[in-house]
N, C-alpha and C. Protein backbone atom coordinates (compact mmCIF):
# COMPACT_ATOMS: atom_id res chain seq x y z
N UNK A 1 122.33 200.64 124.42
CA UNK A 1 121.54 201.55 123.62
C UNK A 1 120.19 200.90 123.33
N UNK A 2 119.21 201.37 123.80
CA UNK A 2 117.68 201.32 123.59
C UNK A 2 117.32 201.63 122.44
N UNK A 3 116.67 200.72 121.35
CA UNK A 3 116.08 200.94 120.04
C UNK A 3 114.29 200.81 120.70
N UNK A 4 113.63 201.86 120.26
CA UNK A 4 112.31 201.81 120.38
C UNK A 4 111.67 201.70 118.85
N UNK A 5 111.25 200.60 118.54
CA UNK A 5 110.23 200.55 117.43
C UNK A 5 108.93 201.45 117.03
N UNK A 6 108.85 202.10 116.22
CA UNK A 6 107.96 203.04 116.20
C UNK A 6 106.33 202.38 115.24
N UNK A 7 105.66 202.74 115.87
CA UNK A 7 104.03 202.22 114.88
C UNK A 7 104.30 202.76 113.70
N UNK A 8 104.09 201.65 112.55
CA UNK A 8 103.71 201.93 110.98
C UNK A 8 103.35 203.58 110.64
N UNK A 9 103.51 204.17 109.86
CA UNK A 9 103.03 205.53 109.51
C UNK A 9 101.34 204.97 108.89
N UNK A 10 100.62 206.11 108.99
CA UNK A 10 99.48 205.88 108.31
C UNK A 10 99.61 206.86 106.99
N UNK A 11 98.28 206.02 105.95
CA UNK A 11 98.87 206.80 105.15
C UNK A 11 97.46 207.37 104.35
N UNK A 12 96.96 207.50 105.22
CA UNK A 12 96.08 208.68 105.32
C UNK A 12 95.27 209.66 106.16
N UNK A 13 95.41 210.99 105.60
CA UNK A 13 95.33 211.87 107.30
C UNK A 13 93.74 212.23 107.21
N UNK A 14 93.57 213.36 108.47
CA UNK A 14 92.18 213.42 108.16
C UNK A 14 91.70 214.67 107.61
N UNK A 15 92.57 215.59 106.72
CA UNK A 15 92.47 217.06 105.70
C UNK A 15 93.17 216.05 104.78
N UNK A 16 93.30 216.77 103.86
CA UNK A 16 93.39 216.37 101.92
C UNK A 16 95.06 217.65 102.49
N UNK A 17 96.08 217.23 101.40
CA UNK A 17 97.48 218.26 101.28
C UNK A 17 96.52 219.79 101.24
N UNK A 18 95.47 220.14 100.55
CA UNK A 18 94.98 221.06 99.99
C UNK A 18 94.93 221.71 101.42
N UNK A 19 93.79 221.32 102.35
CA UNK A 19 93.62 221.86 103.23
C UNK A 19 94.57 221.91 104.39
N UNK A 20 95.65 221.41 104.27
CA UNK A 20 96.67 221.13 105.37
C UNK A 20 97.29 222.51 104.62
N UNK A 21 97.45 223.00 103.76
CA UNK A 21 98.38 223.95 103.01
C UNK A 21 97.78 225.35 103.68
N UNK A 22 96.36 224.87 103.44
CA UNK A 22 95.25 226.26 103.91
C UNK A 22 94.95 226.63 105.39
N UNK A 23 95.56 225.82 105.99
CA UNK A 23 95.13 226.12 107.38
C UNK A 23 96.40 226.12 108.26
N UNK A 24 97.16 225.44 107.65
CA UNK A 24 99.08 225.88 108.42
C UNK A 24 99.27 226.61 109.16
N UNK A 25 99.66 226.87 110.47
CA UNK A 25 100.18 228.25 110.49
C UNK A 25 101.30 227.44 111.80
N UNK A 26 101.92 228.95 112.45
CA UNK A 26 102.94 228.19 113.52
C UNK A 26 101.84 228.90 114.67
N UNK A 27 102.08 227.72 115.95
CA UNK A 27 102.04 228.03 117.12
C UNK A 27 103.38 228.56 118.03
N UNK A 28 102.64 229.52 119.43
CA UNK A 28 104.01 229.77 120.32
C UNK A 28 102.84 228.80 121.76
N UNK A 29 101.69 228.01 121.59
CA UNK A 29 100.63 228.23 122.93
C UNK A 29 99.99 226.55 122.44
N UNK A 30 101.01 225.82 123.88
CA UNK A 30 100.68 224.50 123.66
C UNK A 30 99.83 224.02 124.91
N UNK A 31 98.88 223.13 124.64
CA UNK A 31 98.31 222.77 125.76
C UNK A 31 99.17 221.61 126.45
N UNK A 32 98.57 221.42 127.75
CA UNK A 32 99.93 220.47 128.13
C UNK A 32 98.97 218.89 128.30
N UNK A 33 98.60 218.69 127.09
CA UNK A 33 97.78 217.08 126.76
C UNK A 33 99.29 216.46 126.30
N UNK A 34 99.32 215.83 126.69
CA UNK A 34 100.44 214.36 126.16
C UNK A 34 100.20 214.08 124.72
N UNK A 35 101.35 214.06 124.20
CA UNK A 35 100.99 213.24 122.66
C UNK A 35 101.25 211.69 122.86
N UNK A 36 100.63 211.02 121.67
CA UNK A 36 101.32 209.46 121.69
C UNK A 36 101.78 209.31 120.82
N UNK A 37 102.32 208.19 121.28
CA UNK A 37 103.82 207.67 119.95
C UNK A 37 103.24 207.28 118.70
N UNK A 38 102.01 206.80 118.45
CA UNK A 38 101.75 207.12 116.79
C UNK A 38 101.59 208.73 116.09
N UNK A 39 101.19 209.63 117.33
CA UNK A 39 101.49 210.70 116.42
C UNK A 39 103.08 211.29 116.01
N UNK A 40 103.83 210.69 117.25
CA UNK A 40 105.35 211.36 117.35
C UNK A 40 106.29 210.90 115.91
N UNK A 41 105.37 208.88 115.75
CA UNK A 41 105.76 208.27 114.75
C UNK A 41 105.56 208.45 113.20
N UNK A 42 104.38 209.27 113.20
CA UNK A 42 103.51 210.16 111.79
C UNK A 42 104.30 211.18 111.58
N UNK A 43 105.09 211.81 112.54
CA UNK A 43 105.40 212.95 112.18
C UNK A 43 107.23 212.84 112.23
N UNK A 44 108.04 212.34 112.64
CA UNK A 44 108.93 211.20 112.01
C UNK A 44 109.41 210.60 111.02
N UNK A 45 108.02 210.12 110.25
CA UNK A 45 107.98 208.99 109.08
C UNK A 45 107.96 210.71 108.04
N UNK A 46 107.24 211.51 108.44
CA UNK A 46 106.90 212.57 107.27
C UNK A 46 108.19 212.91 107.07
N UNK A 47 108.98 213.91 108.22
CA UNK A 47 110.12 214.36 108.11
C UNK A 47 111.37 213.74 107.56
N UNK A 48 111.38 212.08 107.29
CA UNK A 48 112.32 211.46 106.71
C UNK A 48 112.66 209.94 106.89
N UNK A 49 111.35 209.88 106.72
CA UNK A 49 110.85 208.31 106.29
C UNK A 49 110.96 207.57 104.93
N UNK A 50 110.65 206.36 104.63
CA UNK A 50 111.05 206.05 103.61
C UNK A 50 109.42 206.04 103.00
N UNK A 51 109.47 205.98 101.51
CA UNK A 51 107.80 206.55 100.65
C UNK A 51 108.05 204.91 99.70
N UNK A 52 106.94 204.99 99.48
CA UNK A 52 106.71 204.08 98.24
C UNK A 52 107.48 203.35 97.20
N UNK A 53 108.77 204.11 96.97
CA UNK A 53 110.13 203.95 96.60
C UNK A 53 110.88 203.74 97.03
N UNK A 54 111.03 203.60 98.20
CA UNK A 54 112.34 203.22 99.29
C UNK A 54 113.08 204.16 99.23
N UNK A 55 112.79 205.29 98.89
CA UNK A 55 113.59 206.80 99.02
C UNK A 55 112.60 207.18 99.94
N UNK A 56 113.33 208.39 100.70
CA UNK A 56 112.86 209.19 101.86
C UNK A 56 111.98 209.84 101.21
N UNK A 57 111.36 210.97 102.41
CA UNK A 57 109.72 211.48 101.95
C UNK A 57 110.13 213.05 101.69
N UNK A 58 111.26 213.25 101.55
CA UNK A 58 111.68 214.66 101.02
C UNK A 58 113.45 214.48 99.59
N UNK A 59 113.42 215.01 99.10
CA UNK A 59 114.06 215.42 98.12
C UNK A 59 115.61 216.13 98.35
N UNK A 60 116.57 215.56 98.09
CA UNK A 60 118.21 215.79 99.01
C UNK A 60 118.77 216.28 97.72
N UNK A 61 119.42 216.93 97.78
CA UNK A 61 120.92 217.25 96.80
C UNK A 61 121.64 216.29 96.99
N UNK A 62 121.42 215.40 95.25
CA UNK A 62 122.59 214.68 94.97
C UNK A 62 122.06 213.53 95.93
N UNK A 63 120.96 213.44 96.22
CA UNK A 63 121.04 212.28 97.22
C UNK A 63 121.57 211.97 98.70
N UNK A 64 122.27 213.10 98.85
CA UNK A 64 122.97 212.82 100.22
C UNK A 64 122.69 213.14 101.49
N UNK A 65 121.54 213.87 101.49
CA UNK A 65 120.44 213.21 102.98
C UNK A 65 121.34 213.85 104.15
N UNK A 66 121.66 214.84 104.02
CA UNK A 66 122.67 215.30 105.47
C UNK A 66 122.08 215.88 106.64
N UNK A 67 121.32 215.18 106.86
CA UNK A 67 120.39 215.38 108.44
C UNK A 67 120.42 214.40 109.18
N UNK A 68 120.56 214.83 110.73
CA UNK A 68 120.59 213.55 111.39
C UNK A 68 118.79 214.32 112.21
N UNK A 69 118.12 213.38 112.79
CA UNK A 69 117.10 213.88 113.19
C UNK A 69 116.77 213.14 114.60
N UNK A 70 116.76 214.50 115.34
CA UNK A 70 116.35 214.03 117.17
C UNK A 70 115.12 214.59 117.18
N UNK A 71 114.62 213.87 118.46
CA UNK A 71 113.29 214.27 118.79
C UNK A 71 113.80 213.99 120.64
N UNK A 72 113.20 215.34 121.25
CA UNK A 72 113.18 215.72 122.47
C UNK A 72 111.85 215.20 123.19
N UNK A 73 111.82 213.97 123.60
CA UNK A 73 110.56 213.93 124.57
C UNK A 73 110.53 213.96 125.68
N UNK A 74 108.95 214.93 125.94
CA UNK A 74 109.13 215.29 127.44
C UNK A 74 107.43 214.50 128.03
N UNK A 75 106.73 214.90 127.26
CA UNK A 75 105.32 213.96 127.59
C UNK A 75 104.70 213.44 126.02
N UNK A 76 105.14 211.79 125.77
CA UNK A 76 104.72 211.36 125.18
C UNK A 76 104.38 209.64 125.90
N UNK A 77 102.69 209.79 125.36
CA UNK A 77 102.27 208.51 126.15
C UNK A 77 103.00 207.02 125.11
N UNK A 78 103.78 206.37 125.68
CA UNK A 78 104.45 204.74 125.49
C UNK A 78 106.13 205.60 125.41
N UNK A 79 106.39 206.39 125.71
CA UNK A 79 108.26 206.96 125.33
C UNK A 79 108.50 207.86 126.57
N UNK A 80 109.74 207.23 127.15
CA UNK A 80 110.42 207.88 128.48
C UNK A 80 111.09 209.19 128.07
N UNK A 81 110.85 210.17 128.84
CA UNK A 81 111.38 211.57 128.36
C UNK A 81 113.26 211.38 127.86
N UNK A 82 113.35 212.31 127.20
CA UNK A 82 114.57 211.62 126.53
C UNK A 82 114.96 212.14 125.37
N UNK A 83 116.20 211.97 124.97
CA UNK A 83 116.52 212.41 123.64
C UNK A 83 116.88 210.63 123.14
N UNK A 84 116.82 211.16 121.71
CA UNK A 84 116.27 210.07 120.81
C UNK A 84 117.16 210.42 119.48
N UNK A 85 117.57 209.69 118.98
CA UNK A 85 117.81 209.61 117.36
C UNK A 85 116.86 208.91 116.29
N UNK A 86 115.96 209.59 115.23
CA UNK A 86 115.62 209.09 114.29
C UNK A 86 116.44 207.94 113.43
N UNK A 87 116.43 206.24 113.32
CA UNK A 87 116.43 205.83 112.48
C UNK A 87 115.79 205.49 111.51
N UNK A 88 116.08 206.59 110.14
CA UNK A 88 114.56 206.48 109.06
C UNK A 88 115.02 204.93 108.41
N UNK A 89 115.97 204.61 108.01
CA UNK A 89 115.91 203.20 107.66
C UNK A 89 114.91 202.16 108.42
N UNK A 90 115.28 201.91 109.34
CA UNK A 90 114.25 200.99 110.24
C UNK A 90 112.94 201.65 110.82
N UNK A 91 113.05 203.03 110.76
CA UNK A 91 111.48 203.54 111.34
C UNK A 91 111.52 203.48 112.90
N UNK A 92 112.88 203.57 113.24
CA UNK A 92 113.02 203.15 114.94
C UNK A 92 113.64 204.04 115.57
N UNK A 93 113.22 204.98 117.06
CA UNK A 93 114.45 205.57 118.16
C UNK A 93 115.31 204.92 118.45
N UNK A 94 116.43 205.73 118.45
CA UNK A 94 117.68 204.98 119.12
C UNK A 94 118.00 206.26 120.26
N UNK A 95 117.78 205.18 121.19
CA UNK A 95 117.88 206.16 122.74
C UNK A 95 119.13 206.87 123.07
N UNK A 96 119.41 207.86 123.32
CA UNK A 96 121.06 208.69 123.78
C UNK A 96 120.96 208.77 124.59
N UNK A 97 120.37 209.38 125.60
CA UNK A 97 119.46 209.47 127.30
C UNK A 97 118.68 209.73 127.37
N UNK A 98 117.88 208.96 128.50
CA UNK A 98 116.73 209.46 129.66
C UNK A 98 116.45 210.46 129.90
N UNK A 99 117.03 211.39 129.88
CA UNK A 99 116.88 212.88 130.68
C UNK A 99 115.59 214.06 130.16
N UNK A 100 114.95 214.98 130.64
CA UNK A 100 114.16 216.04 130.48
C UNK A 100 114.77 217.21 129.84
N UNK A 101 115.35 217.61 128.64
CA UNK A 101 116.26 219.03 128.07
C UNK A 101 115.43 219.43 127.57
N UNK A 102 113.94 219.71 127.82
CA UNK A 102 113.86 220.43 126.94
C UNK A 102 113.64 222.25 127.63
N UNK A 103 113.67 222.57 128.78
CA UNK A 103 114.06 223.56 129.69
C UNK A 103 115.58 224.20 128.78
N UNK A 104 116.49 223.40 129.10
CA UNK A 104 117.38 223.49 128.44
C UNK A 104 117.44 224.29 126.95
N UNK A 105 116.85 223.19 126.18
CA UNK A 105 116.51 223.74 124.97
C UNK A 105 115.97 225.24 124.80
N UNK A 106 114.62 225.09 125.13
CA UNK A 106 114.33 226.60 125.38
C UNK A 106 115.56 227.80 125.80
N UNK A 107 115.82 227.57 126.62
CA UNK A 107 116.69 228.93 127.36
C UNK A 107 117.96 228.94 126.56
N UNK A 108 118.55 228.00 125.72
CA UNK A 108 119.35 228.13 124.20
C UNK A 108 118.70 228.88 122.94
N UNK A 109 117.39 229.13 123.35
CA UNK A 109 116.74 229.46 122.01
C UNK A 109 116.26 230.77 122.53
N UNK A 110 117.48 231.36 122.89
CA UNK A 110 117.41 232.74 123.42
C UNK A 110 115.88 233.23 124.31
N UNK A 111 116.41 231.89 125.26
CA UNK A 111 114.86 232.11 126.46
C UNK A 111 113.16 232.27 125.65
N UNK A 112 113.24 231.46 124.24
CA UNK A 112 111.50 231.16 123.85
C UNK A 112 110.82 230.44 124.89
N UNK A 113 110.51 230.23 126.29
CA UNK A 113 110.08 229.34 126.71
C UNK A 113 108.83 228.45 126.52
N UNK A 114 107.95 229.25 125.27
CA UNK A 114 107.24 228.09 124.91
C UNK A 114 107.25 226.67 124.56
N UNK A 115 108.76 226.65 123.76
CA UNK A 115 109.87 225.98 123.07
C UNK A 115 109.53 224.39 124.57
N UNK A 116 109.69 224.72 125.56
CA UNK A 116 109.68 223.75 126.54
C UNK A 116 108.27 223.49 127.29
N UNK A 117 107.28 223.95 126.79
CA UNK A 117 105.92 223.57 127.40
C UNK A 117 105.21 222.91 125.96
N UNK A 118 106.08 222.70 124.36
CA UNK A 118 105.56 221.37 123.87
C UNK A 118 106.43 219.81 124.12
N UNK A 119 105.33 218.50 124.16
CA UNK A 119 105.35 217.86 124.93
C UNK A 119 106.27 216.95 123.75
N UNK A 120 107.07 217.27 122.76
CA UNK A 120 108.18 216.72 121.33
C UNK A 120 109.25 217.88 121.21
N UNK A 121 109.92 218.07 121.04
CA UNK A 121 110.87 218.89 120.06
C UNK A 121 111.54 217.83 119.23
N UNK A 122 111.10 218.49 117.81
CA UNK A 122 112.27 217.91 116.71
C UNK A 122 113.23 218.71 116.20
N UNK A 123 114.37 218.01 116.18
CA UNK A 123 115.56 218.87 115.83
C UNK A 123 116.14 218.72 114.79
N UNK A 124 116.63 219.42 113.79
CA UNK A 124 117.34 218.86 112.54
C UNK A 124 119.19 219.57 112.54
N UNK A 125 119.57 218.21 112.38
CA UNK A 125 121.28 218.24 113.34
C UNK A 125 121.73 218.04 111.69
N UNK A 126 122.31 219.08 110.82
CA UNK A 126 123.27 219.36 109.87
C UNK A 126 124.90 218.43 109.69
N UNK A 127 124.57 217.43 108.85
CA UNK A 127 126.13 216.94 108.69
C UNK A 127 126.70 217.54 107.07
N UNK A 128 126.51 218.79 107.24
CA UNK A 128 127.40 219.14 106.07
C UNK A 128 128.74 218.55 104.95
N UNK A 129 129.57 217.74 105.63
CA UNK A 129 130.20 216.95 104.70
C UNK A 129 129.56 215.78 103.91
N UNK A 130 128.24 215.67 104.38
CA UNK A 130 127.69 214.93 103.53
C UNK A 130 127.34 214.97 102.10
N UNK A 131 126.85 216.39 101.97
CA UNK A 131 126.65 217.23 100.90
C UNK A 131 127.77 218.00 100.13
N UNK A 132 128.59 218.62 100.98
CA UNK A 132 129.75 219.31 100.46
C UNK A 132 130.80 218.46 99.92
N UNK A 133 130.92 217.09 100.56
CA UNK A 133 132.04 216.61 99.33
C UNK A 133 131.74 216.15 98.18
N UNK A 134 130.37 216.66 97.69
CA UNK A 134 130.31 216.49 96.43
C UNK A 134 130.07 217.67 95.65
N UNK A 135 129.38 218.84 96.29
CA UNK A 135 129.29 220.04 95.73
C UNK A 135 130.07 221.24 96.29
N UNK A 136 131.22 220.98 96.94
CA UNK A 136 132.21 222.11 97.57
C UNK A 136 131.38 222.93 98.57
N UNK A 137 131.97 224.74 98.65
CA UNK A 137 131.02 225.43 98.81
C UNK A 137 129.48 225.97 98.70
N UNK A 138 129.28 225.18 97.61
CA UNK A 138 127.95 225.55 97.10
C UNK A 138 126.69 224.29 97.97
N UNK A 139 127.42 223.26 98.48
CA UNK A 139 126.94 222.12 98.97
C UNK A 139 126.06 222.70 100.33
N UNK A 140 126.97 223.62 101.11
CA UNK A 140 126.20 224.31 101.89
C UNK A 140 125.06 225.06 102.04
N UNK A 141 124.65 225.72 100.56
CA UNK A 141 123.49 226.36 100.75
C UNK A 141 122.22 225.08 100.43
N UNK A 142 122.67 223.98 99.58
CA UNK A 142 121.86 222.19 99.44
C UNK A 142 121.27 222.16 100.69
N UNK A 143 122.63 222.05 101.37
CA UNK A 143 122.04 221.27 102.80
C UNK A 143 120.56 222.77 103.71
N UNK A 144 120.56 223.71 103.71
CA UNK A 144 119.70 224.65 104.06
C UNK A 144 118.85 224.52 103.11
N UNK A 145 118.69 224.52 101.84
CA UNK A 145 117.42 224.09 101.56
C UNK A 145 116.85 222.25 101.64
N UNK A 146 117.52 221.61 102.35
CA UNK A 146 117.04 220.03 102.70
C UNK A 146 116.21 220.72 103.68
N UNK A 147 116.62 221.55 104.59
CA UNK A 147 116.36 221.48 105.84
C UNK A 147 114.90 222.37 105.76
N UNK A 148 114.33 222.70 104.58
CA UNK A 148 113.62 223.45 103.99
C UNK A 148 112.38 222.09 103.70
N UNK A 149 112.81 221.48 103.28
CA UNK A 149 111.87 220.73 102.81
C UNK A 149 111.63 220.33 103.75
N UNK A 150 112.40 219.44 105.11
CA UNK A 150 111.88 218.89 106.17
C UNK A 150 110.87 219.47 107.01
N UNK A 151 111.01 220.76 107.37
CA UNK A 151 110.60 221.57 108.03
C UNK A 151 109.28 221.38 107.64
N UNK A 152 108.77 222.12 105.92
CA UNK A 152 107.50 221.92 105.52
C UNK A 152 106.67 220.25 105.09
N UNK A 153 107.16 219.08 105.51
CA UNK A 153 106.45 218.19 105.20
C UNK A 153 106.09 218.10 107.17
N UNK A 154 107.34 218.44 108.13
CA UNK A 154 106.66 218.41 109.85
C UNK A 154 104.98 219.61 109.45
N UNK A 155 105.55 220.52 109.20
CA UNK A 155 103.94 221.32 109.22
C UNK A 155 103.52 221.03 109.01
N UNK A 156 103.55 220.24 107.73
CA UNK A 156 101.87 219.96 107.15
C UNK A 156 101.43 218.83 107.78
N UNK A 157 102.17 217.62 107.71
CA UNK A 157 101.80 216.35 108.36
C UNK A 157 100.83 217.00 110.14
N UNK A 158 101.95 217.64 110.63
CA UNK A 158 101.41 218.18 111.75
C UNK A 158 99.95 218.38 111.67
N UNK A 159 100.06 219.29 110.84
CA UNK A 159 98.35 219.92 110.42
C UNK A 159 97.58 219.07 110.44
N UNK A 160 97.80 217.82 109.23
CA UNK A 160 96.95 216.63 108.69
C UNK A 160 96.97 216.14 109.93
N UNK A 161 97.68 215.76 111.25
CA UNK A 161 96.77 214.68 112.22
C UNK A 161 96.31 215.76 113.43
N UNK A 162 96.05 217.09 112.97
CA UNK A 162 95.59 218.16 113.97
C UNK A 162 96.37 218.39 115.37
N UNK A 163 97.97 218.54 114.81
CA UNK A 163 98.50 219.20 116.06
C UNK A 163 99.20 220.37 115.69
N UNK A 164 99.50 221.07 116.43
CA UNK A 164 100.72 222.28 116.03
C UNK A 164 102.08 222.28 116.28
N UNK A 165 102.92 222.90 115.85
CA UNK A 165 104.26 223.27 115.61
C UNK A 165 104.56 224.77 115.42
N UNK A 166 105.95 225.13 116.16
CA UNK A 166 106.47 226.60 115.28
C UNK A 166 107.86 226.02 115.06
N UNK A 167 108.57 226.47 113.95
CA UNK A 167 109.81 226.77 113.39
C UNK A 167 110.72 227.34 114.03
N UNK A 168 111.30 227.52 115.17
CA UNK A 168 112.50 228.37 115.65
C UNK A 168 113.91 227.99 114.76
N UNK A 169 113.89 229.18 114.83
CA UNK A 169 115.42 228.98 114.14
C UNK A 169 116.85 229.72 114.72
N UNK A 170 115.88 230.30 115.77
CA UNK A 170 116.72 231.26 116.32
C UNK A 170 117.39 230.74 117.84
N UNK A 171 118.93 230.62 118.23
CA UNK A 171 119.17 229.66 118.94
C UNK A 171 120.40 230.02 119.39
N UNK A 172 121.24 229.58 120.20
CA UNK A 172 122.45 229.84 120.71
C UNK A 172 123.31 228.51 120.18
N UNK A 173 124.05 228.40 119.42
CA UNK A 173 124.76 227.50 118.14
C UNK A 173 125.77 226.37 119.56
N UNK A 174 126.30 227.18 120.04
CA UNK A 174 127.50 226.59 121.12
C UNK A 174 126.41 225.94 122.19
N UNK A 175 125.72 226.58 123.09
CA UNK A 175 124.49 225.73 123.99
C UNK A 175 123.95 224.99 123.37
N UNK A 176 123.20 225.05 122.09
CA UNK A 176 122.52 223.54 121.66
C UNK A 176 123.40 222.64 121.50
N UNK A 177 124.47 222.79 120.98
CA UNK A 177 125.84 221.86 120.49
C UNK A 177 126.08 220.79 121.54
N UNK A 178 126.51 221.84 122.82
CA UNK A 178 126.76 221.43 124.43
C UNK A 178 125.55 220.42 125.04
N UNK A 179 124.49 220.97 124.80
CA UNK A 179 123.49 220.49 125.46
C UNK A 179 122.87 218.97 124.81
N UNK A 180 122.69 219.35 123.00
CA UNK A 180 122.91 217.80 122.31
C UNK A 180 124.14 217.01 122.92
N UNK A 181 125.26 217.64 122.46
CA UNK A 181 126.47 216.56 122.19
C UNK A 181 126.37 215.44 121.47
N UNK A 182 125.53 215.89 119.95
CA UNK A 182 125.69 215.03 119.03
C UNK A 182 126.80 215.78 118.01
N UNK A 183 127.15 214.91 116.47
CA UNK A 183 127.64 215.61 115.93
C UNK A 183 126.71 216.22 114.98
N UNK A 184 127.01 217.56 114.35
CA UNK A 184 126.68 218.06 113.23
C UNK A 184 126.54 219.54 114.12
N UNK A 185 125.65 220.38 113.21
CA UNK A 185 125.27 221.59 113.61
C UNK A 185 123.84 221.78 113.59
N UNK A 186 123.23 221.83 114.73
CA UNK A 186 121.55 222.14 114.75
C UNK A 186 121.22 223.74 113.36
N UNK A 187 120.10 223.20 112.64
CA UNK A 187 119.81 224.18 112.15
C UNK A 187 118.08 224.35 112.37
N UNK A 188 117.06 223.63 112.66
CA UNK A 188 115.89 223.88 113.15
C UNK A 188 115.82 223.16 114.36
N UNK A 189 114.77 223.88 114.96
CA UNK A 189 113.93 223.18 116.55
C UNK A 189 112.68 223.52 115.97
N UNK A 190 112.08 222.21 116.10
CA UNK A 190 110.61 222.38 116.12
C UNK A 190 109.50 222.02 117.22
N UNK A 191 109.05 222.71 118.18
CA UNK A 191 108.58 221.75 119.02
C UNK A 191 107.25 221.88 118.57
N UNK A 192 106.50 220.39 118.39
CA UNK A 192 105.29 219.66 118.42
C UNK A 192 104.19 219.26 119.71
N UNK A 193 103.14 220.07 119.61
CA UNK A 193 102.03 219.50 120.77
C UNK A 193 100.64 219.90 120.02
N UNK A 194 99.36 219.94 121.00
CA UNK A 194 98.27 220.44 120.51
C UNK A 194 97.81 221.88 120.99
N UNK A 195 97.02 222.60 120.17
CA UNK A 195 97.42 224.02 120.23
C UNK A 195 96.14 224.11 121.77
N UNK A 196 96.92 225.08 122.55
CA UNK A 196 96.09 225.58 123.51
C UNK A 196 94.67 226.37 122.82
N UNK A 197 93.99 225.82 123.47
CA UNK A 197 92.64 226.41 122.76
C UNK A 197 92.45 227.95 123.93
């Protein structure tokens, strides 16, 4: 298993939160420029990195953090196409395979094929017992709004180092499952590039 070290987060972008709020929006129209691994790593550290406190950069029910977080690379300059596991403790990929899914991905996401012409997808993979054995049934609707917060610190960060993202949420549950073969249950795909002008 391949651990890739990721560059320091920076910790300052080039819009103020204000204007990252004001200018947000989702893309479906990516250009096909390569990202690099400090942006893949900025946007990473946002989604569930550790802050100033040694707590993560978003807000959990009860503390219990029930996301596991992949990132799909297909053109990022210093990272072999590949699926990847976020370790936010260390700030590091941990490699699963080599391979190109994000074709794949797309045509699970009920054929969006834009979904596979950005050059990242981030995924947020649901471990529900994380949350639920402390709040039962109700633990489940926690974990959908975690996945709430993640979502909006990828946008904005996105925004702040001037790339785009859209939110899919819409997906074939059994094909992504198959096609990850991690555990949990995918509840967002986000794929990340720069917007086709």
């Amino acid at each position: 298993m391949e651990i890739i070290h990721l560059p320091e987060p920076l910790l300052k972008g080039r819009i103020s939160v204000e204007e990252a709020l004001y200018t947000r929006h989702s893309t479906r129209s990516f250009s096909t420029d390569a990202l690099i691994i400090q942006e893949v790593s900025q946007i990473l550290w946002a989604a569930y990195g550790r802050n100033a406190y040694g707590k993560k950069t978003v807000p959990s029910a009860g503390a219990s953090y029930p996301f596991d977080i992949y990132l799909v690379a297909g053109d990022i300059i210093g990272l072999k196409s590949g699926l990847y596991q976020y370790d936010s403790e260390n700030h590091d990929l941990i490699t699963i395979r080599n391979i190109d899914i994000r074709k794949a991905i797309a045509e699970a996401a009920y054929g969006q094929m834009f979904v596979c012409y950005a050059p990242a997808i981030i995924i947020l993979v649901a471990r529900f017992a994380r949350t639920t054995r402390f709040y039962g049934k109700r633990g489940e609707r926690y974990v959908f709004i975690d996945s709430g917060h993640i979502g909006q610190n990828i946008s904005l960060q996105v925004e702040a180092i001037g790339l785009a993202a859209c939110m899919v949420g819409a997906f074939d549950d059994e094909k992504i499952s198959e096609i990850l073969s991690v555990k949990g249950d995918t509840v967002y795909i986000i794929p990340v590039g720069r917007e086709k002008a």
